[in-house]
PDB file of N, CA and C in Angstrom:
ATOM      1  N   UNK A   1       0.813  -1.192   0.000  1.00  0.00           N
ATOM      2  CA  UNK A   1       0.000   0.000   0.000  1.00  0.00           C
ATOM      3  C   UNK A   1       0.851   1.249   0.000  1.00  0.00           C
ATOM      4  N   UNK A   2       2.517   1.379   0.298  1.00  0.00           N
ATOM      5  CA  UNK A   2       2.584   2.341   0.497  1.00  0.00           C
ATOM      6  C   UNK A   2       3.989   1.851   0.770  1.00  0.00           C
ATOM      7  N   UNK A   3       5.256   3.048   0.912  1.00  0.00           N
ATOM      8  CA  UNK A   3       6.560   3.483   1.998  1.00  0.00           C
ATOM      9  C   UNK A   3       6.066   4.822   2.768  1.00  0.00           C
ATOM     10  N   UNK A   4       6.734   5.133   3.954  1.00  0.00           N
ATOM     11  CA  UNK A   4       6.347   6.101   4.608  1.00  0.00           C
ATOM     12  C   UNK A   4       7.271   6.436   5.318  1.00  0.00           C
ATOM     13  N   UNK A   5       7.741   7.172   5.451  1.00  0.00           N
ATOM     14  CA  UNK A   5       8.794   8.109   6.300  1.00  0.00           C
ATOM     15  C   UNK A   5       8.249   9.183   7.249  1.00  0.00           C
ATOM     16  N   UNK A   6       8.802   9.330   8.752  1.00  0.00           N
ATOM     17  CA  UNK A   6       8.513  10.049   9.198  1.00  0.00           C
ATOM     18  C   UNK A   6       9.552  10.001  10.318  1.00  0.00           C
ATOM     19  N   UNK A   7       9.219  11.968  10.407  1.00  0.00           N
ATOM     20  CA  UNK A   7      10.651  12.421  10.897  1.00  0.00           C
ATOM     21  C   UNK A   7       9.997  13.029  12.732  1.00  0.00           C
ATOM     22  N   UNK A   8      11.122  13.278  13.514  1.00  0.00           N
ATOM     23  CA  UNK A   8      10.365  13.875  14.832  1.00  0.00           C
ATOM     24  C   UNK A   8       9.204  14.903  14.789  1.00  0.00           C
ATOM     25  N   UNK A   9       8.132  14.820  15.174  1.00  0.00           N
ATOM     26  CA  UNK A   9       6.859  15.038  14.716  1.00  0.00           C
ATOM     27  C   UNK A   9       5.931  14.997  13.800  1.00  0.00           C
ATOM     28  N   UNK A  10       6.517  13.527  12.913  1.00  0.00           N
ATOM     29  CA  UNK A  10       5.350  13.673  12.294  1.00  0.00           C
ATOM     30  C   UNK A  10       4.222  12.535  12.575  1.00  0.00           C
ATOM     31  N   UNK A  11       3.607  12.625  11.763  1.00  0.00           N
ATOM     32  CA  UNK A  11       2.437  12.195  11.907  1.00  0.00           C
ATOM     33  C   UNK A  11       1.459  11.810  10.759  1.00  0.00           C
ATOM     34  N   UNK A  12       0.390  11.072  10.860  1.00  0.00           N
ATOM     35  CA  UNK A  12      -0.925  10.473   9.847  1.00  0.00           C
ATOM     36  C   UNK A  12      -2.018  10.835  10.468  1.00  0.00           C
ATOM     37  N   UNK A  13      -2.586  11.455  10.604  1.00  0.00           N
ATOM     38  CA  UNK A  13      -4.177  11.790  11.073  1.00  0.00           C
ATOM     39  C   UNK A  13      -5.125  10.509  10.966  1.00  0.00           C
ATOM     40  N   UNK A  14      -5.735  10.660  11.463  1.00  0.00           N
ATOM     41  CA  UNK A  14      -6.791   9.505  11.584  1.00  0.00           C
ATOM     42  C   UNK A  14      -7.226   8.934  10.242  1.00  0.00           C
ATOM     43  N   UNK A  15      -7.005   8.006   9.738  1.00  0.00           N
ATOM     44  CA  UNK A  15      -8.500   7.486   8.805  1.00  0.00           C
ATOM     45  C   UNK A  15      -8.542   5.903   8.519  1.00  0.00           C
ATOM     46  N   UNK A  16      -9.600   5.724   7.483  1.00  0.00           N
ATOM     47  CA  UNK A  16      -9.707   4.236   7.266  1.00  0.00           C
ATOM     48  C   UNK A  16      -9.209   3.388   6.447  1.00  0.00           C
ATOM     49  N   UNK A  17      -9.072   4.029   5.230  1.00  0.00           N
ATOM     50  CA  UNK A  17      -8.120   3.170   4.475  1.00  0.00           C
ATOM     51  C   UNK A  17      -9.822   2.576   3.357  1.00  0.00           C
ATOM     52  N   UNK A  18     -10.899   2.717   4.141  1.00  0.00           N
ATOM     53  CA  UNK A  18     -11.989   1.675   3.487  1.00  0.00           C
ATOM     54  C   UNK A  18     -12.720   1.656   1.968  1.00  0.00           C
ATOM     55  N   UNK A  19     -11.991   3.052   1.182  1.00  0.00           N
ATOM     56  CA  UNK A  19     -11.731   2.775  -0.206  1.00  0.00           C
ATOM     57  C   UNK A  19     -11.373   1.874  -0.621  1.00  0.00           C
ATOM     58  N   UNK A  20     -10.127   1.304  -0.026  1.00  0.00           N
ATOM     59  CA  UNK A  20      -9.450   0.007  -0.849  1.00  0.00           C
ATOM     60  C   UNK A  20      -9.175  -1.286   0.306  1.00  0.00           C
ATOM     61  N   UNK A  21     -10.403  -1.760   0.360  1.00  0.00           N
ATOM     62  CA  UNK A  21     -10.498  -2.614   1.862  1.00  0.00           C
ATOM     63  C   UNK A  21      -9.544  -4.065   1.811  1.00  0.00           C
ATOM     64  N   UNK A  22      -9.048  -4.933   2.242  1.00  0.00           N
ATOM     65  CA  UNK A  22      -8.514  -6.353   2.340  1.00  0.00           C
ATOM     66  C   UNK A  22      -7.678  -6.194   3.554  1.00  0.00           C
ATOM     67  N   UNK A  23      -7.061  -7.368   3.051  1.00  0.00           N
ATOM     68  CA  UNK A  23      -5.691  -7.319   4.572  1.00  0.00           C
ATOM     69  C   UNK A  23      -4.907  -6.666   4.504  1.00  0.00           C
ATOM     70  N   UNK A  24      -3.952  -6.168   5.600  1.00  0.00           N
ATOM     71  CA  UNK A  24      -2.884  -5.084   5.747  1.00  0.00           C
ATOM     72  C   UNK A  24      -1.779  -5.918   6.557  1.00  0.00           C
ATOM     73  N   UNK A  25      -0.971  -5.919   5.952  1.00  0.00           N
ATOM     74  CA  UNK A  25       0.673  -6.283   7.019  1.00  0.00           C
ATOM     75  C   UNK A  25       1.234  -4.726   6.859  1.00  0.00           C
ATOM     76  N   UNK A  26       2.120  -4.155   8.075  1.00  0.00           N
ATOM     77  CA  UNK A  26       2.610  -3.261   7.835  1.00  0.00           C
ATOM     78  C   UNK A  26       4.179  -3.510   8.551  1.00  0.00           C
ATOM     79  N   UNK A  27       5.453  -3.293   8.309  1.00  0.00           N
ATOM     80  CA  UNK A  27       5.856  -3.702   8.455  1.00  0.00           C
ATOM     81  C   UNK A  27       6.537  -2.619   8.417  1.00  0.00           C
ATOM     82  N   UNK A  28       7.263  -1.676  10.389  1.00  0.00           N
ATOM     83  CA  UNK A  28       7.562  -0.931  11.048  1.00  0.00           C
ATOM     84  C   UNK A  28       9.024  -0.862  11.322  1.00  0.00           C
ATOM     85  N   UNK A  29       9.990  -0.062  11.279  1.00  0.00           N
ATOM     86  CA  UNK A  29      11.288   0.515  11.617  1.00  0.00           C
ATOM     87  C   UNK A  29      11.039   1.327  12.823  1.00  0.00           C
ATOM     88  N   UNK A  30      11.068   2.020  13.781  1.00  0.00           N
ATOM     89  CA  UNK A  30      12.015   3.001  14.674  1.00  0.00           C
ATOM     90  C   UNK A  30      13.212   2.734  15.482  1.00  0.00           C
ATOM     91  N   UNK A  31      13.362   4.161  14.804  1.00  0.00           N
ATOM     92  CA  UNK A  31      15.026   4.571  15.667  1.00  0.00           C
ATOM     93  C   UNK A  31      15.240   4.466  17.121  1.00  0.00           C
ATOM     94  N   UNK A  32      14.458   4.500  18.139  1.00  0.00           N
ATOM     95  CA  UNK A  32      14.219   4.450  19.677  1.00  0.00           C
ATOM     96  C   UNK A  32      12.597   3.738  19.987  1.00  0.00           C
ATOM     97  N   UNK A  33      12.682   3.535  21.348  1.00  0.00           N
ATOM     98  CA  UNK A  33      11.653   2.368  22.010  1.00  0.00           C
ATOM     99  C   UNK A  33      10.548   3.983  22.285  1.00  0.00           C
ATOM    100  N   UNK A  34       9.390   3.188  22.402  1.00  0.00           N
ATOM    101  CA  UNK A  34       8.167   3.961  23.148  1.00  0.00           C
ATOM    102  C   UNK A  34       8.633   5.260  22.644  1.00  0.00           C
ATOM    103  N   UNK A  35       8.652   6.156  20.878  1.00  0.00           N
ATOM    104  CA  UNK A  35       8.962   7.638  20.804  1.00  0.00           C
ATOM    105  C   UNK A  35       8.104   7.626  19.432  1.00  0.00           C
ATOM    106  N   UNK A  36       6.928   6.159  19.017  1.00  0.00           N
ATOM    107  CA  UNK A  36       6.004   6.451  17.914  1.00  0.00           C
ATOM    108  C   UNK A  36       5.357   5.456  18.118  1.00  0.00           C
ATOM    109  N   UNK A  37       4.034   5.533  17.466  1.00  0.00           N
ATOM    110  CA  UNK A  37       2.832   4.790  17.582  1.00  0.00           C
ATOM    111  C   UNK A  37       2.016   4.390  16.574  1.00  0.00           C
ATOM    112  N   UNK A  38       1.147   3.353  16.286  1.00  0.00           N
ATOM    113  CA  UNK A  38       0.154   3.230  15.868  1.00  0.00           C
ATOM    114  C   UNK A  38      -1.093   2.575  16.760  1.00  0.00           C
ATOM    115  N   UNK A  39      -2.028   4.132  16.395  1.00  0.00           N
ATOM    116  CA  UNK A  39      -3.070   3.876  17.210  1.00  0.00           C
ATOM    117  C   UNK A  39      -4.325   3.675  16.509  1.00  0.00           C
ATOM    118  N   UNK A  40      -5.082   2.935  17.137  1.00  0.00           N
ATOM    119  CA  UNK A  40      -6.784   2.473  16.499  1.00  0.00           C
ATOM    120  C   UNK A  40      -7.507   2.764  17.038  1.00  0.00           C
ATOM    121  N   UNK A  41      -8.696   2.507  16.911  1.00  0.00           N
ATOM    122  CA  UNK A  41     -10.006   2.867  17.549  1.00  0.00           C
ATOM    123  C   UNK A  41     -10.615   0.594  17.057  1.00  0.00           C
ATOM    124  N   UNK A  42     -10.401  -0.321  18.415  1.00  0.00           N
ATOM    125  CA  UNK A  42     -10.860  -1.451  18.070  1.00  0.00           C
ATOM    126  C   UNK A  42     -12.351  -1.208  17.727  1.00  0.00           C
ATOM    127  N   UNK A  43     -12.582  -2.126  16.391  1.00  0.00           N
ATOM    128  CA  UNK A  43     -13.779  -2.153  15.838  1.00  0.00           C
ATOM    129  C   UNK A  43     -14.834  -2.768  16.384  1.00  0.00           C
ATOM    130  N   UNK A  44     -14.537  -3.742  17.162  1.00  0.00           N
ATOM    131  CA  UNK A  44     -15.536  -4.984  18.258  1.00  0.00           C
ATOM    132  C   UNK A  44     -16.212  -4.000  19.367  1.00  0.00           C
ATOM    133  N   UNK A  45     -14.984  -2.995  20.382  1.00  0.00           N
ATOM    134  CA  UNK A  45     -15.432  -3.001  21.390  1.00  0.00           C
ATOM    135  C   UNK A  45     -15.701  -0.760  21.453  1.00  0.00           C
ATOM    136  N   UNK A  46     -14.597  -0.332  20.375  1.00  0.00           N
ATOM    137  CA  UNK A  46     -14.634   1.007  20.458  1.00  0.00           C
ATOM    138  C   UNK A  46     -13.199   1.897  20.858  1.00  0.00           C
ATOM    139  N   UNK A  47     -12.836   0.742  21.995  1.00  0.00           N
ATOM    140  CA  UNK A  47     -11.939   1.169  22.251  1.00  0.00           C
ATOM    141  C   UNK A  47     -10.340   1.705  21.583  1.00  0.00           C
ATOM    142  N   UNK A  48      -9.974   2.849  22.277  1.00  0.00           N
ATOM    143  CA  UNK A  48      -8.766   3.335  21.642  1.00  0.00           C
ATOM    144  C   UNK A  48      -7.819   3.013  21.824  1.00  0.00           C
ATOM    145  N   UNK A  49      -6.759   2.138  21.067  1.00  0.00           N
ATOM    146  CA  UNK A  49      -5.305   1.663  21.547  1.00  0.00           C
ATOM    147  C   UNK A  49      -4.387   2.362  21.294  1.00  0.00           C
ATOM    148  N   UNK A  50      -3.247   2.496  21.702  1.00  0.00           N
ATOM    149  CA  UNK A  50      -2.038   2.692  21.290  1.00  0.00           C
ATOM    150  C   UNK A  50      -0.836   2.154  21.684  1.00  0.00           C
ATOM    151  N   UNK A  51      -0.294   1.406  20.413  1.00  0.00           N
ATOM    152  CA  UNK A  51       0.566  -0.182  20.134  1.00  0.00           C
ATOM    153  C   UNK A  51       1.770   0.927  19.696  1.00  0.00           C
ATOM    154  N   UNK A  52       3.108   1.022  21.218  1.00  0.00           N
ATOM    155  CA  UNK A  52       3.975   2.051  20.825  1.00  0.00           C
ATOM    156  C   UNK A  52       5.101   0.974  20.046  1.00  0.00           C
ATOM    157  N   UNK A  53       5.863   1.661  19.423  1.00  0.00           N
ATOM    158  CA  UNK A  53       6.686   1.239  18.527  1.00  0.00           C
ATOM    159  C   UNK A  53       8.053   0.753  19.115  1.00  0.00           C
ATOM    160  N   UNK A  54       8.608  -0.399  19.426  1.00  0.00           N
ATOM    161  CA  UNK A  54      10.087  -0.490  19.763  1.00  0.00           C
ATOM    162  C   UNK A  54      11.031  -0.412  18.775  1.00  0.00           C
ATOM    163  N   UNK A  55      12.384  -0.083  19.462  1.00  0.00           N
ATOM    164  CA  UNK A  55      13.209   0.482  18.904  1.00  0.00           C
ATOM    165  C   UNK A  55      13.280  -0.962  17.649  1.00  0.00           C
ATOM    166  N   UNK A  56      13.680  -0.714  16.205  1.00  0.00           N
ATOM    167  CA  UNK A  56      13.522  -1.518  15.115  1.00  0.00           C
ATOM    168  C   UNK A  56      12.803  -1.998  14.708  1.00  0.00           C
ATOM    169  N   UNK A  57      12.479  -3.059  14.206  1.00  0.00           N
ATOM    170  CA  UNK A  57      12.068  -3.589  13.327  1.00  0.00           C
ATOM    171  C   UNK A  57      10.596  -4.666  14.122  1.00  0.00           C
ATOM    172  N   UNK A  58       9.592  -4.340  13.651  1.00  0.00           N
ATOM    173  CA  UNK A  58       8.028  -4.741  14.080  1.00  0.00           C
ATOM    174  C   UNK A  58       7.215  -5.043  12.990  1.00  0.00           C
ATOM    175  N   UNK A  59       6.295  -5.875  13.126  1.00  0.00           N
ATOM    176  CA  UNK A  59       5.287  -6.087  12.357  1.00  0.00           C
ATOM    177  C   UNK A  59       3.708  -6.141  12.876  1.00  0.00           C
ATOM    178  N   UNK A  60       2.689  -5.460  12.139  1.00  0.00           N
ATOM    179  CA  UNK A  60       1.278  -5.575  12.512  1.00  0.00           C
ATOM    180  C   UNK A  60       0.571  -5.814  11.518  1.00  0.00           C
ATOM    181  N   UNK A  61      -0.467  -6.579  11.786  1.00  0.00           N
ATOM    182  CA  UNK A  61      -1.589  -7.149  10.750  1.00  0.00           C
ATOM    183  C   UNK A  61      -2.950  -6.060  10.967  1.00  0.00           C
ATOM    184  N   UNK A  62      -3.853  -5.946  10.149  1.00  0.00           N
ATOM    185  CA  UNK A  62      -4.933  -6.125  10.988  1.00  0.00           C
ATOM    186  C   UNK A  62      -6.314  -5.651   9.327  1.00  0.00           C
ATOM    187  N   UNK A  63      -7.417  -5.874   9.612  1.00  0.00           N
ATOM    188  CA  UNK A  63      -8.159  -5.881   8.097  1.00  0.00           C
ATOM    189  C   UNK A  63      -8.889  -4.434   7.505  1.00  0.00           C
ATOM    190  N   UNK A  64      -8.668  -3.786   6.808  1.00  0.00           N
ATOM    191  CA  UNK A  64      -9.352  -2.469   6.605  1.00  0.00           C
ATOM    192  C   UNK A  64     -10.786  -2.996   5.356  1.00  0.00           C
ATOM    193  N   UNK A  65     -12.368  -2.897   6.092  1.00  0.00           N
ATOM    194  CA  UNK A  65     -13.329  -2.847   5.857  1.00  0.00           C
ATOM    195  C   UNK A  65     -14.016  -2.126   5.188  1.00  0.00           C
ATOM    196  N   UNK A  66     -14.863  -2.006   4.336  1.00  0.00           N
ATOM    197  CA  UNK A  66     -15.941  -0.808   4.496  1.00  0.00           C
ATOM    198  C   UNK A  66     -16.978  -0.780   5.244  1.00  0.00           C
ATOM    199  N   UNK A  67     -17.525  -2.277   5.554  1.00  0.00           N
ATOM    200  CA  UNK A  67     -18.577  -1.990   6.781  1.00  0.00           C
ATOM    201  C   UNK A  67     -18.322  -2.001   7.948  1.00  0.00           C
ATOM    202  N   UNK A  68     -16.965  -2.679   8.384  1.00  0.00           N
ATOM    203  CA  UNK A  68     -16.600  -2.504  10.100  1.00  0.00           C
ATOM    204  C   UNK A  68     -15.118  -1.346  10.233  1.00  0.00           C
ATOM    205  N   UNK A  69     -15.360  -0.006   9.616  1.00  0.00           N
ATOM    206  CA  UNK A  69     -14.179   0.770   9.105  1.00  0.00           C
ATOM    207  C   UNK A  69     -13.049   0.546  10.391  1.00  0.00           C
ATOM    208  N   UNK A  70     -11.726   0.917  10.040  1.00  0.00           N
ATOM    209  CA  UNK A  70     -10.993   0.298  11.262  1.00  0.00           C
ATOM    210  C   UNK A  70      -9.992   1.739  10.942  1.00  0.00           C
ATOM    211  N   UNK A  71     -10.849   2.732  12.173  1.00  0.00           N
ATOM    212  CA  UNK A  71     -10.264   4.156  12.317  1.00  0.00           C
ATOM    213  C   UNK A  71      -8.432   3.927  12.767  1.00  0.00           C
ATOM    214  N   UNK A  72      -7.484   4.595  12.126  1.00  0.00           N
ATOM    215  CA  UNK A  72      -6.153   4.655  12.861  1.00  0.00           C
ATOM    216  C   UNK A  72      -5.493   5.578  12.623  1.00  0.00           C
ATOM    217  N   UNK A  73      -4.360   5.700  13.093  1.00  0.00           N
ATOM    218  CA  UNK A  73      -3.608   7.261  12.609  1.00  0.00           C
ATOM    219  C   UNK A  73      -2.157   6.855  13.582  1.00  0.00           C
ATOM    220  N   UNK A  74      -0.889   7.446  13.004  1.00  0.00           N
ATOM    221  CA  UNK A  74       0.028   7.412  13.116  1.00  0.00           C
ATOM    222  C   UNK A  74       1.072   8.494  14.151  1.00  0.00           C
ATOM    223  N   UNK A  75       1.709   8.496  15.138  1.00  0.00           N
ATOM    224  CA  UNK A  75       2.416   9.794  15.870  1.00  0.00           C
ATOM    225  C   UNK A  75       3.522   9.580  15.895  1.00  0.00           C
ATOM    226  N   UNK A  76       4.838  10.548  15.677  1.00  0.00           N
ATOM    227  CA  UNK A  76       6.595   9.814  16.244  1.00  0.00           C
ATOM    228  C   UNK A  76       7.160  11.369  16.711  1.00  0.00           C
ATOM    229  N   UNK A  77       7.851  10.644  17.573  1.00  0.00           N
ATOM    230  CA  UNK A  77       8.739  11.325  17.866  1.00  0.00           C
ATOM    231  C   UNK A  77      10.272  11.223  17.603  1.00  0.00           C
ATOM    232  N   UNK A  78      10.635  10.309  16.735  1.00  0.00           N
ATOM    233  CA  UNK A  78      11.584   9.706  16.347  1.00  0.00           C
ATOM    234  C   UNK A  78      11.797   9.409  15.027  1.00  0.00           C
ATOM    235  N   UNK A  79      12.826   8.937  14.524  1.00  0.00           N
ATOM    236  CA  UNK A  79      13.043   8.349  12.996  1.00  0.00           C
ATOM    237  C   UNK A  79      11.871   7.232  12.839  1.00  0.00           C
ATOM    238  N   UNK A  80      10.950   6.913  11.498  1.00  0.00           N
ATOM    239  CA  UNK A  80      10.311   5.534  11.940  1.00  0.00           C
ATOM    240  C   UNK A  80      10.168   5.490  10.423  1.00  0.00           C
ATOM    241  N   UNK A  81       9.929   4.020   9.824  1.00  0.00           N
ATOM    242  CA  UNK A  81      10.039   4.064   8.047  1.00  0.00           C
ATOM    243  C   UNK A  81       8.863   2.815   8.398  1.00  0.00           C
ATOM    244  N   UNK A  82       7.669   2.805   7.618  1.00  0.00           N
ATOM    245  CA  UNK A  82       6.358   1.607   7.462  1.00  0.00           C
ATOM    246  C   UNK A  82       6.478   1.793   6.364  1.00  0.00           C
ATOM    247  N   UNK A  83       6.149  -0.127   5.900  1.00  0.00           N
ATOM    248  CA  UNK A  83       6.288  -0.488   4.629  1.00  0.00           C
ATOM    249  C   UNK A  83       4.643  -1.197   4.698  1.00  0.00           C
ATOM    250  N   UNK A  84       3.832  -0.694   4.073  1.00  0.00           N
ATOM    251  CA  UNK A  84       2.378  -1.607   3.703  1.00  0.00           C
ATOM    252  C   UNK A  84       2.216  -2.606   2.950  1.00  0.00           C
ATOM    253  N   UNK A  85       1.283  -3.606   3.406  1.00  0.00           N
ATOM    254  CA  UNK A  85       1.324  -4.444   2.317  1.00  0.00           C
ATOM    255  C   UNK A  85      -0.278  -4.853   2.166  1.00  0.00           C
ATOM    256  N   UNK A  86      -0.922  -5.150   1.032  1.00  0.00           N
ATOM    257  CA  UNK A  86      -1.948  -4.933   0.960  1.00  0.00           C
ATOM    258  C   UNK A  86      -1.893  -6.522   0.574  1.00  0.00           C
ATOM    259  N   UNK A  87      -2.704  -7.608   1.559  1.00  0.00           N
ATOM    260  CA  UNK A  87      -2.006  -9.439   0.799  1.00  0.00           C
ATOM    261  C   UNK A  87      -3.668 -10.252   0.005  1.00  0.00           C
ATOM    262  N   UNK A  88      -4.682  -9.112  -0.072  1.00  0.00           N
ATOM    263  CA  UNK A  88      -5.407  -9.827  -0.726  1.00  0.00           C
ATOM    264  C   UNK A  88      -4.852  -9.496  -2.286  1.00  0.00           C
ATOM    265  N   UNK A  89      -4.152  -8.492  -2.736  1.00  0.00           N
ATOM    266  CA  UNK A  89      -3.834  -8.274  -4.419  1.00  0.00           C
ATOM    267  C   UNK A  89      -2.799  -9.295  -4.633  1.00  0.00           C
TER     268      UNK A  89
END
């Protein structure tokens, strides 16, 4: 789906992705522990997470919908590089 770079403060604002819905691997770099995030809003219960980033190399799954939209958005305070992968194409 994507490369992404982001430098001390940046950031992704919230959204869904639910234009182009299937599975998502994303597959995370940062430069330092607990200094970026990816956060959701879980679709089951409502609730808001935030899954902080350790220092290197991480991976997260999770499914972007159009009927159960799966709100998220991105924060760093640090070096951090996400690689998307979209595995139903």
């Amino acid at each position: 789906r994507g490369t992404y770079s982001y430098h001390p403060g940046g950031r992704c604002g919230w959204h869904t992705n639910s234009n182009a819905p299937g599975k998502r691997i994303y597959l995370t770099w940062a430069e330092e522990d607990n200094k970026s995030f990816f956060r959701y809003r879980d679709p089951e219960t409502g609730k808001i997470i935030t899954d902080w980033d350790k220092k290197g190399w991480q991976h997260r799954k999770f499914v972007v919908s159009r009927n159960k939209p799966f709100w998220h958005c991105v924060g760093s305070k640090t070096n951090r590089i996400s690689i998307g992968i979209n595995v139903d194409k």
